[in-house]
Protein backbone atom coordinates (compact mmCIF):
# COMPACT_ATOMS: atom_id res chain seq x y z
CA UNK A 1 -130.80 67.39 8.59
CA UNK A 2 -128.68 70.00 10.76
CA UNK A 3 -131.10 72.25 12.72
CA UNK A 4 -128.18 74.19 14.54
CA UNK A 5 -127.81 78.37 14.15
CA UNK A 6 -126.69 79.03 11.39
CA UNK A 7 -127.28 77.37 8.72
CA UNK A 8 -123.84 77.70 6.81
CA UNK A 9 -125.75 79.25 3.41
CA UNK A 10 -126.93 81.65 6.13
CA UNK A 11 -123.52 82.29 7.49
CA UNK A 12 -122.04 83.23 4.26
CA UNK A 13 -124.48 85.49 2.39
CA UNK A 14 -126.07 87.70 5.67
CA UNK A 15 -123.82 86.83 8.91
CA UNK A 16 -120.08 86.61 7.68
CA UNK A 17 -121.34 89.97 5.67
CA UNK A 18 -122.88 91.84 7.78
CA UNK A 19 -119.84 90.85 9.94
CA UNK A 20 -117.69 92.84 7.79
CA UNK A 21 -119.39 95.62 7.32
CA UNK A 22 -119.88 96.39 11.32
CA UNK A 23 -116.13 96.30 11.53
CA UNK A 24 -116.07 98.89 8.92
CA UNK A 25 -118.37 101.18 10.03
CA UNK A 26 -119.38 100.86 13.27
CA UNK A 27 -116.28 99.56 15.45
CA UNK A 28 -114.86 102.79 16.42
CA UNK A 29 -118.49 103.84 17.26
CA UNK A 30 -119.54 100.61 18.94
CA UNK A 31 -116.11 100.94 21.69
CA UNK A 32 -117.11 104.44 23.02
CA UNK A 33 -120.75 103.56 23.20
CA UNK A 34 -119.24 100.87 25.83
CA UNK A 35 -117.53 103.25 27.31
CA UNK A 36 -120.95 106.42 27.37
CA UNK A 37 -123.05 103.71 28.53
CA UNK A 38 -120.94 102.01 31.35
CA UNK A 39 -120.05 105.30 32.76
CA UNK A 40 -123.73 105.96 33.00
CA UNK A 41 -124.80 102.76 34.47
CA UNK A 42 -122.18 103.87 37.41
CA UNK A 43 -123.40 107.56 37.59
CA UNK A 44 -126.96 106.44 38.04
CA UNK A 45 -125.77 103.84 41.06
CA UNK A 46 -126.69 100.84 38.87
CA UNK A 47 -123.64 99.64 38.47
CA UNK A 48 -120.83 99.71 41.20
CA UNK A 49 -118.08 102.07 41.15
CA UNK A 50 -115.15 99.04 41.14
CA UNK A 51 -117.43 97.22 38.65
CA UNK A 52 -117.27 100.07 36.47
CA UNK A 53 -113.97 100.55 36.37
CA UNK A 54 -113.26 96.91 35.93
CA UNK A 55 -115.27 96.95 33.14
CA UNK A 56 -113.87 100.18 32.13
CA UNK A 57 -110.37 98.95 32.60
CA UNK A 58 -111.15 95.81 29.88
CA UNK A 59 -112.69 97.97 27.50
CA UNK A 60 -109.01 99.75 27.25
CA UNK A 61 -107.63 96.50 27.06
CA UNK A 62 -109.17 95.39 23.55
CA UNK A 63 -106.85 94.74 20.98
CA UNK A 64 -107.97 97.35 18.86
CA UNK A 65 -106.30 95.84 15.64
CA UNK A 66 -107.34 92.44 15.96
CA UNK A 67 -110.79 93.50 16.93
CA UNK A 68 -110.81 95.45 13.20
CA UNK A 69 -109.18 92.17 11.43
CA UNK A 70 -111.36 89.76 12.96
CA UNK A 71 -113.12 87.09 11.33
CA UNK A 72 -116.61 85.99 12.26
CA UNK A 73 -116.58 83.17 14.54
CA UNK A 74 -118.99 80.57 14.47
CA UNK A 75 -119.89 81.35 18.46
CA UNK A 76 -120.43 85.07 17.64
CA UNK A 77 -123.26 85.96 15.84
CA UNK A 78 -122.24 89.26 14.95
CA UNK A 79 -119.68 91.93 15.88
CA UNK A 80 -121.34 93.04 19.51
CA UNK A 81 -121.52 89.69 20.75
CA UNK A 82 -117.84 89.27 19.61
CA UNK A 83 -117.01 92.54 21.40
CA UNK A 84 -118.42 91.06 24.23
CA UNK A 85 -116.83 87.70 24.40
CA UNK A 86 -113.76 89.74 24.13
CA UNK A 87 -114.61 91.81 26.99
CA UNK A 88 -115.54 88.57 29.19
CA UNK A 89 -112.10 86.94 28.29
CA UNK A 90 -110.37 90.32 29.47
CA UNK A 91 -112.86 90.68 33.04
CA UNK A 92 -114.83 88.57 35.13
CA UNK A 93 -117.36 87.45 32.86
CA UNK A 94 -120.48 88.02 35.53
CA UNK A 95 -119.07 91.47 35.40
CA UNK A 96 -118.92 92.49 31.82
CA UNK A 97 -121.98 90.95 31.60
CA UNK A 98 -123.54 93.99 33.53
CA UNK A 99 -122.43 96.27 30.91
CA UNK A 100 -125.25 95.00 29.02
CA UNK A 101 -127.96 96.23 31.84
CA UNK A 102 -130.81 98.59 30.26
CA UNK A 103 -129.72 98.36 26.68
CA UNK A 104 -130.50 96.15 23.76
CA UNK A 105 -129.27 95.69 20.41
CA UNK A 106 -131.67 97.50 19.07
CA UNK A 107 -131.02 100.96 20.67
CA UNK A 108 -127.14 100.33 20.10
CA UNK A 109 -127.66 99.49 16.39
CA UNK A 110 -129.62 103.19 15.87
CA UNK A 111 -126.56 104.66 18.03
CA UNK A 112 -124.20 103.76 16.09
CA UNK A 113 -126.01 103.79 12.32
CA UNK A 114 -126.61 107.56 13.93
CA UNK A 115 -123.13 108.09 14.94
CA UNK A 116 -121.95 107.29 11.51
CA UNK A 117 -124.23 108.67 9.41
CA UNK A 118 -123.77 112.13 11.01
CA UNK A 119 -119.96 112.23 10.03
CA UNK A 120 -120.46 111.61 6.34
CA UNK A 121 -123.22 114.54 6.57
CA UNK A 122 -120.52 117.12 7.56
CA UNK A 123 -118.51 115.26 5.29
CA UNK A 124 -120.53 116.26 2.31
CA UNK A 125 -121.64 119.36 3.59
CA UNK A 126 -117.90 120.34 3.46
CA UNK A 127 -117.36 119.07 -0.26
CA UNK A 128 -120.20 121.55 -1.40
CA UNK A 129 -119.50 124.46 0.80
CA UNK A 130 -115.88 124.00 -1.31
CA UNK A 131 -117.71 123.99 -4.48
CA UNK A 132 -119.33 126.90 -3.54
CA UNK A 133 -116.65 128.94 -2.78
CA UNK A 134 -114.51 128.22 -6.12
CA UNK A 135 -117.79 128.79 -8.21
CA UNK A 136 -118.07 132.10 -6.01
CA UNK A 137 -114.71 132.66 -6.83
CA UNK A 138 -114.93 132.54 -10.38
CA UNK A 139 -118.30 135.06 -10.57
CA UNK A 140 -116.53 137.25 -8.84
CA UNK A 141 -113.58 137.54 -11.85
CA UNK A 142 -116.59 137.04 -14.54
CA UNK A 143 -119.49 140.20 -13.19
CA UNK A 144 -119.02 141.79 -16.80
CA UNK A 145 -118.26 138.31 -18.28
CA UNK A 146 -121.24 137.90 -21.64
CA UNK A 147 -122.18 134.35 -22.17
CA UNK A 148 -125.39 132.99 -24.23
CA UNK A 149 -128.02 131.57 -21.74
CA UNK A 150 -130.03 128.69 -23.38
CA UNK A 151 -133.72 127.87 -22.87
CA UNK A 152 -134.58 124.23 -24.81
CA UNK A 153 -130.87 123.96 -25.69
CA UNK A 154 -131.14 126.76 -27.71
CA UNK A 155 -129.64 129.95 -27.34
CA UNK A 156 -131.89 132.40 -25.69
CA UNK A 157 -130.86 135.61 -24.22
CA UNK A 158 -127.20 137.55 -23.01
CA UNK A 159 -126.40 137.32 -19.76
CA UNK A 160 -122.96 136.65 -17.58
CA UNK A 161 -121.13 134.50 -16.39
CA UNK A 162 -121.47 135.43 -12.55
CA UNK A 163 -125.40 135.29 -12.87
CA UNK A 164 -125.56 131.77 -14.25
CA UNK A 165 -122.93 131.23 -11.38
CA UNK A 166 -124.88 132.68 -8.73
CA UNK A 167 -127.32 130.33 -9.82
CA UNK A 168 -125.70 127.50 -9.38
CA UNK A 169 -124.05 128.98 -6.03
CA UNK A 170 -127.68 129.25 -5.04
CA UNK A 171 -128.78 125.57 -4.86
CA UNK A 172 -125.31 124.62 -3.88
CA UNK A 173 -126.52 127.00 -0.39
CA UNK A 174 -129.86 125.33 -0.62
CA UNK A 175 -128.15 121.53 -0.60
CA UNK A 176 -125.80 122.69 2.50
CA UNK A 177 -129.34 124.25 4.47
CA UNK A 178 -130.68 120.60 3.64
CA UNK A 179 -127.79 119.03 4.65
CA UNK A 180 -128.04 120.83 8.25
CA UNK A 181 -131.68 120.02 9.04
CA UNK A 182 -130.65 116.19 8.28
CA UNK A 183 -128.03 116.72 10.26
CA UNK A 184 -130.12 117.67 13.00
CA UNK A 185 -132.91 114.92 12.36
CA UNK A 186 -129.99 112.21 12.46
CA UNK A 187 -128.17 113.73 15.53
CA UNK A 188 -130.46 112.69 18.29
CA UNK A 189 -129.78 109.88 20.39
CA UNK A 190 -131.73 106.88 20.67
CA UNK A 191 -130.28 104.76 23.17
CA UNK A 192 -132.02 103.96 26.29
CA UNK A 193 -134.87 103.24 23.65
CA UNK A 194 -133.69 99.30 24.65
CA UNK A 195 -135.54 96.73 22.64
CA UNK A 196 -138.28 99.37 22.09
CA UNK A 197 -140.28 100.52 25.81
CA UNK A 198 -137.14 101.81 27.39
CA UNK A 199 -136.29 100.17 31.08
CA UNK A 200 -137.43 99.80 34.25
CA UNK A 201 -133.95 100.87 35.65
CA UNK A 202 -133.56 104.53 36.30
CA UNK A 203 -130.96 105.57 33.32
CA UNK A 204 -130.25 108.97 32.27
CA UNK A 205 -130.75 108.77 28.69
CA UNK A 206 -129.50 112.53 27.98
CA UNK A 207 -125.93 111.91 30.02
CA UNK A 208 -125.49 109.33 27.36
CA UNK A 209 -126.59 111.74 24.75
CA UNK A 210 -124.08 114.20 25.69
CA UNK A 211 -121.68 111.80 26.09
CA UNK A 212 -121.79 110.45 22.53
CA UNK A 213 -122.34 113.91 21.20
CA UNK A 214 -125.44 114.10 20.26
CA UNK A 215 -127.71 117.22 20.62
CA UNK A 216 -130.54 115.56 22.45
CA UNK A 217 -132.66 112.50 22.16
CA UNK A 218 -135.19 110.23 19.82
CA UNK A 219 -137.67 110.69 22.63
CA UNK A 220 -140.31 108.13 22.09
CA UNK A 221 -138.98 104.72 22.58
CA UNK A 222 -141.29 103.33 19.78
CA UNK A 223 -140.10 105.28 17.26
CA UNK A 224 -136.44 105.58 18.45
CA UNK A 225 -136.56 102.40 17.02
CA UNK A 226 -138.65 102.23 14.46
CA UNK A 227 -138.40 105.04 12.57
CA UNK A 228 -136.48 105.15 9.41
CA UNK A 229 -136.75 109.58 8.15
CA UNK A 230 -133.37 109.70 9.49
CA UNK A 231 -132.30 108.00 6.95
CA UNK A 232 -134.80 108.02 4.33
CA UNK A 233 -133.98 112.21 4.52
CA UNK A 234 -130.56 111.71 4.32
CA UNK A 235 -131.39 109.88 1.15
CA UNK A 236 -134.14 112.89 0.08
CA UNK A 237 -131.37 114.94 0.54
CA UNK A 238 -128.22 113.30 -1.16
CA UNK A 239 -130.85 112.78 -3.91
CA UNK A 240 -131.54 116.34 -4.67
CA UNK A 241 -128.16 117.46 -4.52
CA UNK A 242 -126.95 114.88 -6.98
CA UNK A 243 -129.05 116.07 -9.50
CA UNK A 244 -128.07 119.60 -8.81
CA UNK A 245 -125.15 118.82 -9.76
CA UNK A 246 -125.42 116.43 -12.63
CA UNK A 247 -127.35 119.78 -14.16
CA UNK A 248 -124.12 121.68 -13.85
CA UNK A 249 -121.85 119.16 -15.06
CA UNK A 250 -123.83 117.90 -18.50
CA UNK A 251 -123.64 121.91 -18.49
CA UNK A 252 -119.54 122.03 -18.37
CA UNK A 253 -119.34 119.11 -20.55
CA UNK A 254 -121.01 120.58 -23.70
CA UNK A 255 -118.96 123.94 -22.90
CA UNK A 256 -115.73 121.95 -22.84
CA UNK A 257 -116.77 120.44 -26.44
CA UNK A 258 -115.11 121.92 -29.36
CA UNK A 259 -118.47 123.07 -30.67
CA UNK A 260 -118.89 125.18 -27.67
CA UNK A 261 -114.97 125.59 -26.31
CA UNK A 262 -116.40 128.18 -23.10
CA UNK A 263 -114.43 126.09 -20.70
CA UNK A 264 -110.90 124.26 -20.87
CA UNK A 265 -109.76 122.21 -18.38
CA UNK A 266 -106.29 121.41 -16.79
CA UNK A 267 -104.06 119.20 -18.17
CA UNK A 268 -104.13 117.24 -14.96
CA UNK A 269 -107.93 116.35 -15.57
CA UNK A 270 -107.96 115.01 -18.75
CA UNK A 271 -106.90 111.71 -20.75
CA UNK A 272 -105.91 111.67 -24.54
CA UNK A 273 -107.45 109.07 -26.60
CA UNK A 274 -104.99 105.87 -27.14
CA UNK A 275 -105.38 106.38 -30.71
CA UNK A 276 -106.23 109.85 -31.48
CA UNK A 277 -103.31 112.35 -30.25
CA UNK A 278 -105.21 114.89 -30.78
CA UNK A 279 -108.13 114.78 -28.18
CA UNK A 280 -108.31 116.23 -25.14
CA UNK A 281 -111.18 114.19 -23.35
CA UNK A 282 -112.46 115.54 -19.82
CA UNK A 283 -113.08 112.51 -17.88
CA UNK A 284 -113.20 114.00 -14.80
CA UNK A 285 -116.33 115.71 -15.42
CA UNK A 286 -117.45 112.39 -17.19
CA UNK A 287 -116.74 110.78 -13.65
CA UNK A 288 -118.20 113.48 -11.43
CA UNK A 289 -121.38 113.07 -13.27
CA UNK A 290 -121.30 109.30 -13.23
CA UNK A 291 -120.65 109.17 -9.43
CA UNK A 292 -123.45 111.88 -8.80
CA UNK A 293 -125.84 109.44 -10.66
CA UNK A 294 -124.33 106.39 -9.03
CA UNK A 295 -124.82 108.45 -5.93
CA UNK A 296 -128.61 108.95 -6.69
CA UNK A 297 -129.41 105.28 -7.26
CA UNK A 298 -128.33 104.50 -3.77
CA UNK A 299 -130.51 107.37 -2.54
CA UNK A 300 -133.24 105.91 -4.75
CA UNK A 301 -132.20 102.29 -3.81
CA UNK A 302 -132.26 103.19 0.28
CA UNK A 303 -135.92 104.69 -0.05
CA UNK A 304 -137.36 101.26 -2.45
CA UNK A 305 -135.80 99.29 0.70
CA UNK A 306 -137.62 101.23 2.99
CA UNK A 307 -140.56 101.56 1.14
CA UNK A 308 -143.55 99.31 2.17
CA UNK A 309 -142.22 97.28 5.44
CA UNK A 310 -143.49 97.39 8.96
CA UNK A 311 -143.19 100.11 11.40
CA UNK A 312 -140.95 98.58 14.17
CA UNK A 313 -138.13 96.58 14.83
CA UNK A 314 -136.79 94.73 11.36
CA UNK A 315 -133.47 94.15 10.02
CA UNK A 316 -134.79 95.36 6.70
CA UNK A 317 -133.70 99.20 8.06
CA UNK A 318 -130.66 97.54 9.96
CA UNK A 319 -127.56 95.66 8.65
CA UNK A 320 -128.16 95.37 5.22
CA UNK A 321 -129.27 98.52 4.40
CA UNK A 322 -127.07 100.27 6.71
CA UNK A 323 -124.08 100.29 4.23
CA UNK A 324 -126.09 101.33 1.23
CA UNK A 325 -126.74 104.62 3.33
CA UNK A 326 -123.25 105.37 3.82
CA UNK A 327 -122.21 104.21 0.24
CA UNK A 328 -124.44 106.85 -1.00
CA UNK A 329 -122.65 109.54 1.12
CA UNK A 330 -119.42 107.95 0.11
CA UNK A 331 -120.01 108.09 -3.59
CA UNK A 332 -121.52 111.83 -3.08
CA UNK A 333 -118.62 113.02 -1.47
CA UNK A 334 -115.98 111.73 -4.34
CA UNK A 335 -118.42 113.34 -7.41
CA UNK A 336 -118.25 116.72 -4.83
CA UNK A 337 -114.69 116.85 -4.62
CA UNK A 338 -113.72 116.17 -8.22
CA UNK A 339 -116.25 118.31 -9.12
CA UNK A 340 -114.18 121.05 -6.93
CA UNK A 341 -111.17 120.07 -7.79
CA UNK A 342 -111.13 119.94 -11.80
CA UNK A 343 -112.72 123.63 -11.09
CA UNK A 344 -110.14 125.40 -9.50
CA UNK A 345 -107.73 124.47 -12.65
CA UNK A 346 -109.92 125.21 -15.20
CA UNK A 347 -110.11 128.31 -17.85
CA UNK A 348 -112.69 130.35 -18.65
CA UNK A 349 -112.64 130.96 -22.27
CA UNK A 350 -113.74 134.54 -22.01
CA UNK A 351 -113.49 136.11 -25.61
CA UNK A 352 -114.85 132.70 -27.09
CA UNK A 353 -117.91 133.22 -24.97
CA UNK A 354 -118.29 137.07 -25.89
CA UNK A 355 -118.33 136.07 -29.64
CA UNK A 356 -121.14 133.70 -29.26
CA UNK A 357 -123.35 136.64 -27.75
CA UNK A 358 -122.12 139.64 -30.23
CA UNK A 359 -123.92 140.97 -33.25
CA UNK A 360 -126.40 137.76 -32.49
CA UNK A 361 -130.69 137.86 -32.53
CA UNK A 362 -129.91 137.19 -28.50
CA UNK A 363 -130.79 140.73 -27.72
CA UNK A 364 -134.10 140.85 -29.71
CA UNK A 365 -136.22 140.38 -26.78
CA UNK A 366 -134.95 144.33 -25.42
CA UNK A 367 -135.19 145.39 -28.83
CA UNK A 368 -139.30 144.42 -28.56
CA UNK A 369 -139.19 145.95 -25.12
CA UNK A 370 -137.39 148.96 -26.62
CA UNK A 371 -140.23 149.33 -29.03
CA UNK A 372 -142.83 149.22 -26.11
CA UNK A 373 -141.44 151.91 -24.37
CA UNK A 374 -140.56 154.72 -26.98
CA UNK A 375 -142.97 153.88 -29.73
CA UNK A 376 -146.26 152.77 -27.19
CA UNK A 377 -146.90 149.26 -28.86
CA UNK A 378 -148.30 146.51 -26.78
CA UNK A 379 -145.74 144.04 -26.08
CA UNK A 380 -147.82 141.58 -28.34
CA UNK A 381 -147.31 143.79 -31.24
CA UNK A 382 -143.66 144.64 -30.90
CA UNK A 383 -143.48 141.02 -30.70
CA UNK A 384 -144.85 140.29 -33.93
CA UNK A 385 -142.47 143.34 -35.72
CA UNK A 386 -139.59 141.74 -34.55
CA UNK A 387 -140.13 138.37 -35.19
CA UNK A 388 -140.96 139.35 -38.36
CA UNK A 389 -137.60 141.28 -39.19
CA UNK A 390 -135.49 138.32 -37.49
CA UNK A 391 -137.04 135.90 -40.25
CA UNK A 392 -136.51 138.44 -42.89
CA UNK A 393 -132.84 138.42 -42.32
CA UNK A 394 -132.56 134.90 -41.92
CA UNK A 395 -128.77 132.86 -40.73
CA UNK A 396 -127.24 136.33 -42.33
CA UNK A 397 -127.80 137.86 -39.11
CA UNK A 398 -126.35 141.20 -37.82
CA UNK A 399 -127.51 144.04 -35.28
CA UNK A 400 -127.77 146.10 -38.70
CA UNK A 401 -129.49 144.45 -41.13
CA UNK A 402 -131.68 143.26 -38.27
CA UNK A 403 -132.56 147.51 -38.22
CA UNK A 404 -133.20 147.58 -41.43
CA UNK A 405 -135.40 144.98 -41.85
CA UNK A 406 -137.42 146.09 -38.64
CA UNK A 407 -137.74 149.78 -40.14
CA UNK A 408 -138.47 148.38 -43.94
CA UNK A 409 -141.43 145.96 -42.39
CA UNK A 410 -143.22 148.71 -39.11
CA UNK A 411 -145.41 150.64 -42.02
CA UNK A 412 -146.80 147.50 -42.89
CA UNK A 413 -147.28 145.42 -39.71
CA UNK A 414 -148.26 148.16 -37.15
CA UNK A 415 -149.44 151.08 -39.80
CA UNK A 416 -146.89 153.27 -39.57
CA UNK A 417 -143.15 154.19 -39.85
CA UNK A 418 -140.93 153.90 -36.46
CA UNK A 419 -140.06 157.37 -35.08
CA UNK A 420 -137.36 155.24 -32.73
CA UNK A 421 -133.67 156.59 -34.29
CA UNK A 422 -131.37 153.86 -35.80
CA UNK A 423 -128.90 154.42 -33.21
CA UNK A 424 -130.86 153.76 -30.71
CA UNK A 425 -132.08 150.20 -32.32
CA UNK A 426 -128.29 149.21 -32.35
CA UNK A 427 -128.20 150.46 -28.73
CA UNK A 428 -130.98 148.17 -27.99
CA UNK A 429 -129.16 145.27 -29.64
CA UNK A 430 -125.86 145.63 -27.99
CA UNK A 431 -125.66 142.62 -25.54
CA UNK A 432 -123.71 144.91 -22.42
CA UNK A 433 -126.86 147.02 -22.51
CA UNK A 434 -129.05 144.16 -22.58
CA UNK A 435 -127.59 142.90 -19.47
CA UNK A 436 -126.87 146.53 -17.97
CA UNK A 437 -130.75 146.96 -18.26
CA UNK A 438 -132.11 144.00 -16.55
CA UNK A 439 -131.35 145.63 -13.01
CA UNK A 440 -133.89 144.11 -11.19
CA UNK A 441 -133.98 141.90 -8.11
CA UNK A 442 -132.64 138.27 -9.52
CA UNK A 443 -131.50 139.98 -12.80
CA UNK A 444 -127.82 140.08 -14.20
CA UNK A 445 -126.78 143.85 -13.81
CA UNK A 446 -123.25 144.19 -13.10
CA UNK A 447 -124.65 146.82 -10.07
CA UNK A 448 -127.11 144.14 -9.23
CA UNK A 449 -124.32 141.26 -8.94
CA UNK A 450 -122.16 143.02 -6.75
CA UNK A 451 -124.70 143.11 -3.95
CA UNK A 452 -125.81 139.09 -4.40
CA UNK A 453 -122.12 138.69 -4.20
CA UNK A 454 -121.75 140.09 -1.10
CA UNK A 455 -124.72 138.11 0.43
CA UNK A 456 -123.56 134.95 -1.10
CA UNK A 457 -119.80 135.50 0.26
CA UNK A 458 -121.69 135.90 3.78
CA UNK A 459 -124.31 133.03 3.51
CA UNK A 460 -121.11 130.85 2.47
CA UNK A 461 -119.34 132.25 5.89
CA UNK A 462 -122.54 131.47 7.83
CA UNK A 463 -122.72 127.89 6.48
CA UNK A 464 -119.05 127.57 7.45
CA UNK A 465 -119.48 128.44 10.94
CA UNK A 466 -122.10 125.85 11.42
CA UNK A 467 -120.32 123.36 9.54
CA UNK A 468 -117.14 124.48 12.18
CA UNK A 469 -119.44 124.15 15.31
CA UNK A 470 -120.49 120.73 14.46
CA UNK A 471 -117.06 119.52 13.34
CA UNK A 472 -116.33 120.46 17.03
CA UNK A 473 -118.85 118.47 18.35
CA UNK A 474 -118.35 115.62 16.91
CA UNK A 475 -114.76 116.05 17.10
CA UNK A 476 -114.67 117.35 21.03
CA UNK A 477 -117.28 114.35 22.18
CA UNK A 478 -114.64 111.60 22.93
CA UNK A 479 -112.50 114.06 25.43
CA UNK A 480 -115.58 114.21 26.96
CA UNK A 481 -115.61 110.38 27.75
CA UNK A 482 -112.01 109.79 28.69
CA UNK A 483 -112.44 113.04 31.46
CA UNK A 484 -115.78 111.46 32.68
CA UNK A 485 -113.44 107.87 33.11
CA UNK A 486 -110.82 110.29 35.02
CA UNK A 487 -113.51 111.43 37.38
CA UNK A 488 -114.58 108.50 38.36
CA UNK A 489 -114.07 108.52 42.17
């Protein structure tokens, strides 16, 4: 029996893997946390000024390109310690061996599952502030805009176009806030953590930190380490976004059905049928909402593999998982920009929409409101009248007969005759002045949806600057290390 590391079953289904994916996503990251953490070991006297910029000097040196095509060696049990045979082949190997002084590969895994994680957060943060701003966009055009709102499936009440919009544009702000508190949960810096107490050498653990642009530290050493919320809320919050959106899309499909036909999209974003000319099928919603679920069984997925295991140091949060989180983010980020892109060539089918609200029972509801204000019934009691007449006219439904029927059946139901004027019924029943009347805070008032416009235009901008400062940051951070390696004197 062969006893020797690793067992070749082990090579090929965790090490040659795992391998793989480090090159992937973590090389870039892994080659300037050399270069943060040498410079440090220099600034802080631990490590020699020539020593530092021999070791410096071989870290410039790597081959870049074979370094991404390389193939796990059976010497090298995973991509540091192949970095770092690579650095000992390019310096004296007692030398590059320092480099390795107060760290472990435990605080350098975090770093750079950190480092990574934190780009596909801005990532998708952008992708949904872009969403945003079409659907903002298009409730702008649409404040006067009538469309049926549903409740059950069935349709319920008037309203427009910009305040089911506004809704959406809502928890699309709500996903980006989320987004940014991640984002600050995974931007803190655990290295210096080392295996998991830190070092008795005197590091600076926030020169690093700055270094590698991050925004301060993982303070406790323990749970640099340990901890897994930076991830598991990044999941939380990919989650809940994904079914935010899902919502809106099952929405879009039905209206792009020819049942519905409220929403046709471009040519460019739809397939015909290889046997039927005639149809018009919009697979990219299809796909958006199939990537969005995809999306949120990784989320789900990354929180069952967290779920249950031991708080410290286990590769269950490390290499295999690692890719699942960023997989999620990945497949998040393609539903959000279909999703924005198949918008901003649709058409809103405007008059279609209007005709599904006119001369409809939709408006019943302020025609029993109507009846509590001029004629003093309880609300219970109006109620009951106008349910009454909307059965009594049955599918021939109109804003007329629906009158008479409420004015033959009042004597009988509530005692007396209705002193409220037909015209005034019909005005009651006219969907504009359903939606003209609801001008409350939240409600769908044209008056009213020019001021949540305005905040939601400068929410959007406010959300953009952040998304601008951090794109700086972690855009700015490598200048940073190449003027600290100028310095060096």
């Amino acid at each position: 029996m062969n006893d020797r590391f690793p067992a070749p079953i082990y090579d090929e289904t965790v090490l040659a893997v795992n391998f793989g994916d480090a090159k992937k996503y973590f090389l870039e990251f892994l080659l300037e946390l050399h270069y943060a953490h040498t410079l440090m070991l220099c600034r802080q006297g631990i490590l020699p000024l020539p020593e530092a910029k021999l070791c410096l000097q071989a870290l410039d040196r790597l081959d870049r390109s074979a370094l991404a095509s390389a193939v796990r060696g059976g010497t090298c049990e995973d991509l540091f310690f192949h970095v770092e045979t690579c650095l000992r082949q390019g310096c004296d190997p007692d030398v590059a061996g320092k480099m390795h002084t107060a760290r472990s590969r435990n605080d350098i895994d975090i770093t750079l599952y950190r480092m990574a994680l934190r780009r596909e957060i801005l990532k998708l943060n952008a992708a949904l502030l872009d969403a945003s701003q079409v659907l903002l966009d298009w409730a702008s055009n649409h404040v006067r805009t009538l469309i049926p709102a549903y409740t059950h499936s069935q349709p319920a009440q008037p309203t427009t176009l910009a305040h089911y919009l506004l809704a959406a544009i809502e928890f699309l702000g709500r996903d980006a806030k989320r987004l940014q508190a991640v984002f600050a949960t995974v931007n803190r810096s655990p290295l210096g953590a080392c295996a998991i107490t830190t070092t008795g050498f005197p590091i600076d653990r926030e020169y690093t930190a700055g270094l590698l642009g991050f925004e301060g530290l993982q303070f406790n050493s323990y749970g640099a380490i340990a901890a897994v919320d930076y991830f598991t809320e990044a999941a939380g919050v990919v989650a809940v976004a994904m079914v935010n959106l899902g919502k809106l899309v099952q929405d879009l499909l039905l209206w792009c059905s020819e049942e519905f036909g409220f929403l046709r999209l471009s040519d460019a974003y739809v397939q015909v049928s290889s046997i039927m000319p005639q149809k018009r099928n919009p697979v990219a919603l299809e796909h958006t909402r199939i990537l969005a679920s995809k999306a949120l069984g990784e989320a789900q997925a990354v929180l069952t593999c967290a779920h249950n295991t031991p708080f410290g140091d286990i590769v269950d949060s490390e290499d295999d998982i690692q890719p699942l989180v960023l997989s999620m983010f990945i497949d998040a980020l393609r539903a959000a920009r279909l999703f924005t892109g198949l918008l901003k060539g649709a058409e809103i089918r405007s008059k279609r929409l209007h005709r599904r609200v006119e001369d409809t029972s939709l408006t019943v509801t302020e025609l029993a409101d109507t009846l509590v204000r001029k004629e003093g019934l309880s609300f219970r009691l109006s109620h009951q009248l106008v349910s009454a007449a909307v059965k009594a006219v049955g599918p021939q439904y109109t804003h007329r007969r629906m009158v008479a029927a409420l004015k033959r059946l009042a004597p009988k139901l509530i005692g007396r005759p209705l002193k409220i004027t037909h015209r005034e019924c019909l005005q009651a029943l006219d969907p504009m002045h359903f939606v003209e009347i609801r001008n409350v805070d939240g409600g769908p008032a044209p008056d009213r949806m020019k001021d949540v416009l305005g905040k939601a235009q400068a929410e959007l901008k406010s959300n953009h600057s952040w998304l601008t400062r951090k794109q700086r940051l972690l855009q700015n951070y490598p200048k940073r290390i190449r003027e600290a390696i100028a310095n060096l004197r």
